[in-house]
PDB file of N, CA and C in Angstrom:
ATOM      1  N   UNK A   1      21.098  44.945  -0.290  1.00  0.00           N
ATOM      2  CA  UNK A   1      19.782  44.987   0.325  1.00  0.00           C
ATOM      3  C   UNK A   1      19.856  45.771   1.640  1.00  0.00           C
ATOM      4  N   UNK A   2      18.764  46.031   1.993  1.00  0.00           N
ATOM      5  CA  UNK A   2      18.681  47.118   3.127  1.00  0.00           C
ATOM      6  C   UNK A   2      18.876  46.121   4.786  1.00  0.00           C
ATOM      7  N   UNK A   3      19.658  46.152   5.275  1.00  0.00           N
ATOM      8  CA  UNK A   3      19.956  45.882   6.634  1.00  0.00           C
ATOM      9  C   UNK A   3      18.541  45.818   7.096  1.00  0.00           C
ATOM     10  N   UNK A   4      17.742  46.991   7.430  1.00  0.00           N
ATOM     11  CA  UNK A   4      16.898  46.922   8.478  1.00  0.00           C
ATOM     12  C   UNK A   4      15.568  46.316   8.054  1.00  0.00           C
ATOM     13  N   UNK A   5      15.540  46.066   6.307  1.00  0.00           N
ATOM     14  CA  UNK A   5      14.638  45.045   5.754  1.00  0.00           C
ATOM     15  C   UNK A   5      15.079  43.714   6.138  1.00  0.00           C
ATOM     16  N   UNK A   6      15.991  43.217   6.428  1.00  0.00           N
ATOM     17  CA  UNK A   6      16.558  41.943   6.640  1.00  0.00           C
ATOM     18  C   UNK A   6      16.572  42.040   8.034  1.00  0.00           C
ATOM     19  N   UNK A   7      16.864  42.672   8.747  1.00  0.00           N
ATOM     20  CA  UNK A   7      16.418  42.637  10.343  1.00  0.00           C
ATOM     21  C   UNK A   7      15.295  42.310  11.022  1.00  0.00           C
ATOM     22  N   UNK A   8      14.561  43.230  10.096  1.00  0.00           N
ATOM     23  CA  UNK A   8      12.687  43.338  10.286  1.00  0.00           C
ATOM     24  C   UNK A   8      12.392  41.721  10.198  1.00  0.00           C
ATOM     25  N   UNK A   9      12.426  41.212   8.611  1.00  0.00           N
ATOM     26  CA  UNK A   9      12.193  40.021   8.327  1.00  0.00           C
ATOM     27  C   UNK A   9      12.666  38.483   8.881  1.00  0.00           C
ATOM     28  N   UNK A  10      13.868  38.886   9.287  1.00  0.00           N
ATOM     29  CA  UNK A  10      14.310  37.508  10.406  1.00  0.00           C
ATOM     30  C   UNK A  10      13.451  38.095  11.556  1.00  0.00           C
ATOM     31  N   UNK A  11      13.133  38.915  12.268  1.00  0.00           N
ATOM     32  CA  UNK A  11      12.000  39.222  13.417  1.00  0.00           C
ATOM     33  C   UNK A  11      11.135  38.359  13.277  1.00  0.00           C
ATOM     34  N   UNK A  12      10.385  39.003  12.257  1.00  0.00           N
ATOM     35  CA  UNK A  12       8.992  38.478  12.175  1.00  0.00           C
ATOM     36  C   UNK A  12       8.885  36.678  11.890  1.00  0.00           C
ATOM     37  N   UNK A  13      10.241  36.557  10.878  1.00  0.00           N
ATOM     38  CA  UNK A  13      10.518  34.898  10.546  1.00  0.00           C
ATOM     39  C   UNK A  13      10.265  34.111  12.199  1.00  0.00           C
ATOM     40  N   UNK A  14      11.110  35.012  13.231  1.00  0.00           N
ATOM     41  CA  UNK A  14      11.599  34.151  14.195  1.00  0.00           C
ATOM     42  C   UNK A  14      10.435  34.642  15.058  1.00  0.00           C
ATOM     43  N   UNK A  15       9.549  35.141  15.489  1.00  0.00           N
ATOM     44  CA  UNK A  15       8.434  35.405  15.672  1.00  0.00           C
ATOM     45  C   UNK A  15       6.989  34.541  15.465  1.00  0.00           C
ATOM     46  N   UNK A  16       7.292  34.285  13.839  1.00  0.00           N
ATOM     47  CA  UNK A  16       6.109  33.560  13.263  1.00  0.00           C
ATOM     48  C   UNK A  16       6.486  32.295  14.054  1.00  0.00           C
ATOM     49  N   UNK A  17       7.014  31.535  13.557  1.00  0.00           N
ATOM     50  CA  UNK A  17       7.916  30.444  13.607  1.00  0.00           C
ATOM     51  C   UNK A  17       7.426  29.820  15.392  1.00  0.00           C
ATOM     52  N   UNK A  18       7.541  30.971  16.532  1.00  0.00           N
ATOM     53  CA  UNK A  18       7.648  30.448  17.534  1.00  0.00           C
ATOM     54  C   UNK A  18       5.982  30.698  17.853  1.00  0.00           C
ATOM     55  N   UNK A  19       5.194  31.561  17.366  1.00  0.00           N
ATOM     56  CA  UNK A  19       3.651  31.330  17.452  1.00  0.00           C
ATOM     57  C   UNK A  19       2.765  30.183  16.709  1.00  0.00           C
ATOM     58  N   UNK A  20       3.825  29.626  15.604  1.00  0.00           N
ATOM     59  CA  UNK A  20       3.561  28.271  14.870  1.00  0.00           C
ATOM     60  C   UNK A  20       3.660  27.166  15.464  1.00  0.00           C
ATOM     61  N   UNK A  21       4.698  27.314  16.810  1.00  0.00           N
ATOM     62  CA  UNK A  21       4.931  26.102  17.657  1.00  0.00           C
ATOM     63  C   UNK A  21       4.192  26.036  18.683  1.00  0.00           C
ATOM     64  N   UNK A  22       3.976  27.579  19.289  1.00  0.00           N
ATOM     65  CA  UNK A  22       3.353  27.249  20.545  1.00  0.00           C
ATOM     66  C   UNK A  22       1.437  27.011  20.136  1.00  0.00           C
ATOM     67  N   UNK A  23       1.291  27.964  19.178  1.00  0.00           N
ATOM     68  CA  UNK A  23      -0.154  27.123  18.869  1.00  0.00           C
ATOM     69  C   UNK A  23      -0.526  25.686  17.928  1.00  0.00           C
ATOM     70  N   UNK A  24       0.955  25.212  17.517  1.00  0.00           N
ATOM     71  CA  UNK A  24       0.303  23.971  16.727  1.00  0.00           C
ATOM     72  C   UNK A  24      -0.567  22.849  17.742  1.00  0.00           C
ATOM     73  N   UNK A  25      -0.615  22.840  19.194  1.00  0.00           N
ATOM     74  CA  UNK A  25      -1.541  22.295  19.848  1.00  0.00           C
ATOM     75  C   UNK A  25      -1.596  20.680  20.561  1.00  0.00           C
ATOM     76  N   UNK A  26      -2.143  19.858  20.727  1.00  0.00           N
ATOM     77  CA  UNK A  26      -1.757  18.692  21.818  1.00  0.00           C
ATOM     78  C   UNK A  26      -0.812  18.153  21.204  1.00  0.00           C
ATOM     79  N   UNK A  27      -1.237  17.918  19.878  1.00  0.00           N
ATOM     80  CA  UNK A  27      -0.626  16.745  18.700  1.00  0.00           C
ATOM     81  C   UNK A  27       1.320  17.518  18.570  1.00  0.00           C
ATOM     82  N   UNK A  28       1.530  18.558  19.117  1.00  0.00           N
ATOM     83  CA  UNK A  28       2.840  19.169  19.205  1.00  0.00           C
ATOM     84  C   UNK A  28       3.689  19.041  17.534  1.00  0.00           C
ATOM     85  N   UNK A  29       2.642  19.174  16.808  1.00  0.00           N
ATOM     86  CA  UNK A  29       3.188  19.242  15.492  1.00  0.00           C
ATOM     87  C   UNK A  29       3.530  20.690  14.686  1.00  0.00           C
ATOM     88  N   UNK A  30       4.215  20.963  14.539  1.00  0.00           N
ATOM     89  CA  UNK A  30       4.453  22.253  13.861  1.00  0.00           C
ATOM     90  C   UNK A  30       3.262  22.854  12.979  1.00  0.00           C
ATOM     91  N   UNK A  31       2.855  23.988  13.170  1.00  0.00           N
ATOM     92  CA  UNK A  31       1.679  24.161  12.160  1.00  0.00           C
ATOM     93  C   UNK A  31       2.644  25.436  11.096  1.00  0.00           C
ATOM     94  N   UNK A  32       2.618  24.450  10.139  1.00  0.00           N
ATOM     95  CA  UNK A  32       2.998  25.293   9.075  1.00  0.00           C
ATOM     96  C   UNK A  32       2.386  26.265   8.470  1.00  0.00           C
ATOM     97  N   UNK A  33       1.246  26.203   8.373  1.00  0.00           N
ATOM     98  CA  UNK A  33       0.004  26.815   8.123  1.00  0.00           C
ATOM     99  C   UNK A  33      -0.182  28.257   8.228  1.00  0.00           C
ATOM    100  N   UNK A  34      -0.157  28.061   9.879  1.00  0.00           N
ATOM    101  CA  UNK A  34      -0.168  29.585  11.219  1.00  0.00           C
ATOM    102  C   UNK A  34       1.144  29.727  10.386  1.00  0.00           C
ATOM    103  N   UNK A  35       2.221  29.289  11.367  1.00  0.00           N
ATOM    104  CA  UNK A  35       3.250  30.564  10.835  1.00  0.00           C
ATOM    105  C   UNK A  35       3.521  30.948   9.610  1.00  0.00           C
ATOM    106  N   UNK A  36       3.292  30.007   8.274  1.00  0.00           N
ATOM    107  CA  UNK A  36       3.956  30.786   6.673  1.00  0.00           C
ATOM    108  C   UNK A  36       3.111  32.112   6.623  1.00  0.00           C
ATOM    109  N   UNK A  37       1.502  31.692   7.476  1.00  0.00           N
ATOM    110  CA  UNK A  37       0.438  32.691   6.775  1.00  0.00           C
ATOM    111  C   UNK A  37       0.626  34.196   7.674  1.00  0.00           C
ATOM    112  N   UNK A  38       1.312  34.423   8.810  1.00  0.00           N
ATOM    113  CA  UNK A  38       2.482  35.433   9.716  1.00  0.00           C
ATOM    114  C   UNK A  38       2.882  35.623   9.208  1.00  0.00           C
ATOM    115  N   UNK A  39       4.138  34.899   8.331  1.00  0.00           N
ATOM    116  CA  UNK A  39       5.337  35.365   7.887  1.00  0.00           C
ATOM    117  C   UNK A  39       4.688  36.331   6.374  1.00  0.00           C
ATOM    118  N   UNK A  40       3.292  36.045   5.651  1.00  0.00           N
ATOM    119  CA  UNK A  40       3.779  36.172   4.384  1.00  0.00           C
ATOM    120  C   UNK A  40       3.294  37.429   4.799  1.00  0.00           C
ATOM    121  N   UNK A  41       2.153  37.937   5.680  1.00  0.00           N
ATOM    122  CA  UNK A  41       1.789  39.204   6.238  1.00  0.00           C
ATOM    123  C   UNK A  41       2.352  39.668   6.666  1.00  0.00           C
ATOM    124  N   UNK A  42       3.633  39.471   7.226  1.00  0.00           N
ATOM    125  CA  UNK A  42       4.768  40.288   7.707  1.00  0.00           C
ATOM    126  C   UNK A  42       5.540  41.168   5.888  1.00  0.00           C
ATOM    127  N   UNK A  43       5.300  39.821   5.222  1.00  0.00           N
ATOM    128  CA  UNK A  43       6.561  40.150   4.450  1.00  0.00           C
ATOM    129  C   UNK A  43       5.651  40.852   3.259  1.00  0.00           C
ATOM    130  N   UNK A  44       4.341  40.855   3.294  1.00  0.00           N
ATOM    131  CA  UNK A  44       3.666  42.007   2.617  1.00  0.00           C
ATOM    132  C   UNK A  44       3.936  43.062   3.293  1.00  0.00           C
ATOM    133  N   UNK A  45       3.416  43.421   4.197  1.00  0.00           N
ATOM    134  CA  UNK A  45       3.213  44.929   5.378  1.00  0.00           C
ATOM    135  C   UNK A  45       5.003  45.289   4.746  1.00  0.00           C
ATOM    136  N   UNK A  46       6.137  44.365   4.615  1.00  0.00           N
ATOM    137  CA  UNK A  46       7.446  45.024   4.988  1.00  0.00           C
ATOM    138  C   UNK A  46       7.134  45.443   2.990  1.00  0.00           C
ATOM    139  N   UNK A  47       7.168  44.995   1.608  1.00  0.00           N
ATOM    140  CA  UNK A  47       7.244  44.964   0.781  1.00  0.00           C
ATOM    141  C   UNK A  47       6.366  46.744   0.727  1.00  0.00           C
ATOM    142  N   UNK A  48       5.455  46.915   1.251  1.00  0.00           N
ATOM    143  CA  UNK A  48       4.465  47.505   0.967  1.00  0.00           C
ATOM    144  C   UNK A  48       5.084  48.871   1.296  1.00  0.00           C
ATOM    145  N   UNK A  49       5.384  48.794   3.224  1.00  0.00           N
ATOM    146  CA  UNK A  49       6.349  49.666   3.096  1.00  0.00           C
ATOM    147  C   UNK A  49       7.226  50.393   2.391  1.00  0.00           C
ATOM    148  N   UNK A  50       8.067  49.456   2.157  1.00  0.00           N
ATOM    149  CA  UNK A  50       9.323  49.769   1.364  1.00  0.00           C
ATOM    150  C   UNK A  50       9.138  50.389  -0.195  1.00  0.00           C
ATOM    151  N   UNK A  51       7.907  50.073  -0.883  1.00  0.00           N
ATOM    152  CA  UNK A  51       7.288  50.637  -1.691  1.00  0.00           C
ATOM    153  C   UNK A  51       6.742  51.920  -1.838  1.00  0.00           C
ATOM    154  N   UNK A  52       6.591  52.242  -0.632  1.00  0.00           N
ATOM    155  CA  UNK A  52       5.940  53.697   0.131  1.00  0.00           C
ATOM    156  C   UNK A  52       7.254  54.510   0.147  1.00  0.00           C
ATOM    157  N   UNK A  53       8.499  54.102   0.452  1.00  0.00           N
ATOM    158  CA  UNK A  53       9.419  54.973   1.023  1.00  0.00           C
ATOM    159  C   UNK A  53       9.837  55.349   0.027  1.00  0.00           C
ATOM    160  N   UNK A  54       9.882  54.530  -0.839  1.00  0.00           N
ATOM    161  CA  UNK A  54      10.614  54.709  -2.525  1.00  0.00           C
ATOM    162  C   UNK A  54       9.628  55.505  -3.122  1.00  0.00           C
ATOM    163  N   UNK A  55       8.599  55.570  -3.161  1.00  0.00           N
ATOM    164  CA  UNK A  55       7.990  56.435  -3.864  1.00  0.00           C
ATOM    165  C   UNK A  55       7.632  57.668  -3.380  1.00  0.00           C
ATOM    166  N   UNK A  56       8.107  58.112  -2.034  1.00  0.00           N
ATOM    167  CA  UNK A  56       8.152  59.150  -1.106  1.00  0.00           C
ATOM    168  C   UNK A  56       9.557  59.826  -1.647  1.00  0.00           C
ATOM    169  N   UNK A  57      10.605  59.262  -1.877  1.00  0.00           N
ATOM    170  CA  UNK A  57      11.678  59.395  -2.260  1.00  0.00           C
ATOM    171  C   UNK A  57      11.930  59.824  -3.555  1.00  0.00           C
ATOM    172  N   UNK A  58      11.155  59.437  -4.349  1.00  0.00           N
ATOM    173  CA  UNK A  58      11.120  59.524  -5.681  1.00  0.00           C
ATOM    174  C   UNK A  58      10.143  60.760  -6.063  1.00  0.00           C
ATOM    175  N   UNK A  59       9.011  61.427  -5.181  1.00  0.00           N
ATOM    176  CA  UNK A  59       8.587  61.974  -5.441  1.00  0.00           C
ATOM    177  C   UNK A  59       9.403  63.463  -5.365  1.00  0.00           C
ATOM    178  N   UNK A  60      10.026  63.109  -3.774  1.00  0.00           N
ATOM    179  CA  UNK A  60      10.871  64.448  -2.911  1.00  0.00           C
ATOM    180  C   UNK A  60      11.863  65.132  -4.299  1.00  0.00           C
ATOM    181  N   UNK A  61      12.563  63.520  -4.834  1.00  0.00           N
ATOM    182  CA  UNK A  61      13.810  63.845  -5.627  1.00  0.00           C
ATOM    183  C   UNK A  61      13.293  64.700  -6.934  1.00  0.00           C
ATOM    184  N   UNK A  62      11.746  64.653  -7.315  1.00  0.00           N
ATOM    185  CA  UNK A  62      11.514  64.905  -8.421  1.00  0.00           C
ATOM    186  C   UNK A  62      11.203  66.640  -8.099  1.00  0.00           C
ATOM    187  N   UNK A  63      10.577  66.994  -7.414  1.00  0.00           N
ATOM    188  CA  UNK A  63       9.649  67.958  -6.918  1.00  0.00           C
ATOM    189  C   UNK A  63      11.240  69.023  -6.471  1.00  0.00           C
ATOM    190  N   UNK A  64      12.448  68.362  -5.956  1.00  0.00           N
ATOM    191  CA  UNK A  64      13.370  69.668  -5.980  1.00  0.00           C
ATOM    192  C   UNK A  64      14.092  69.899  -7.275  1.00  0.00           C
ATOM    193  N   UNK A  65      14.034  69.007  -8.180  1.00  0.00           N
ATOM    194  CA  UNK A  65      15.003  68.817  -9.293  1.00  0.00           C
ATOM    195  C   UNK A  65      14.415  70.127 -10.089  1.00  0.00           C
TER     196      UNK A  65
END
């Protein structure tokens, strides 16, 4: 797997995670909620990407062949 996909994604994990804590609010309960629904928009935007590059790639490889 790609390093800087797994870099990206612990970011955003550890990112979500700490905007899940600081807004879960008086009751100081973790809102699972907020952060999975961060994380899964992170981990679309990164999927989506990575979908883009490959098919940027795939096009380049075809077009000199």
């Amino acid at each position: 797997m790609n390093k800087k996909l797994i870099r990206s994604l612990t970011f955003f994990a550890v990112l979500s995670a700490a905007v899940g804590f600081l807004l879960s609010g008086e009751a100081r309960v973790f809102d699972w909620r907020l952060a999975g629904g961060l994380f899964a928009f992170a981990l679309a935007g990164e999927l989506i990407r990575l979908k883009i590059r490959r098919g940027r790639a795939r096009n380049r490889q075809s077009s000199t062949t």
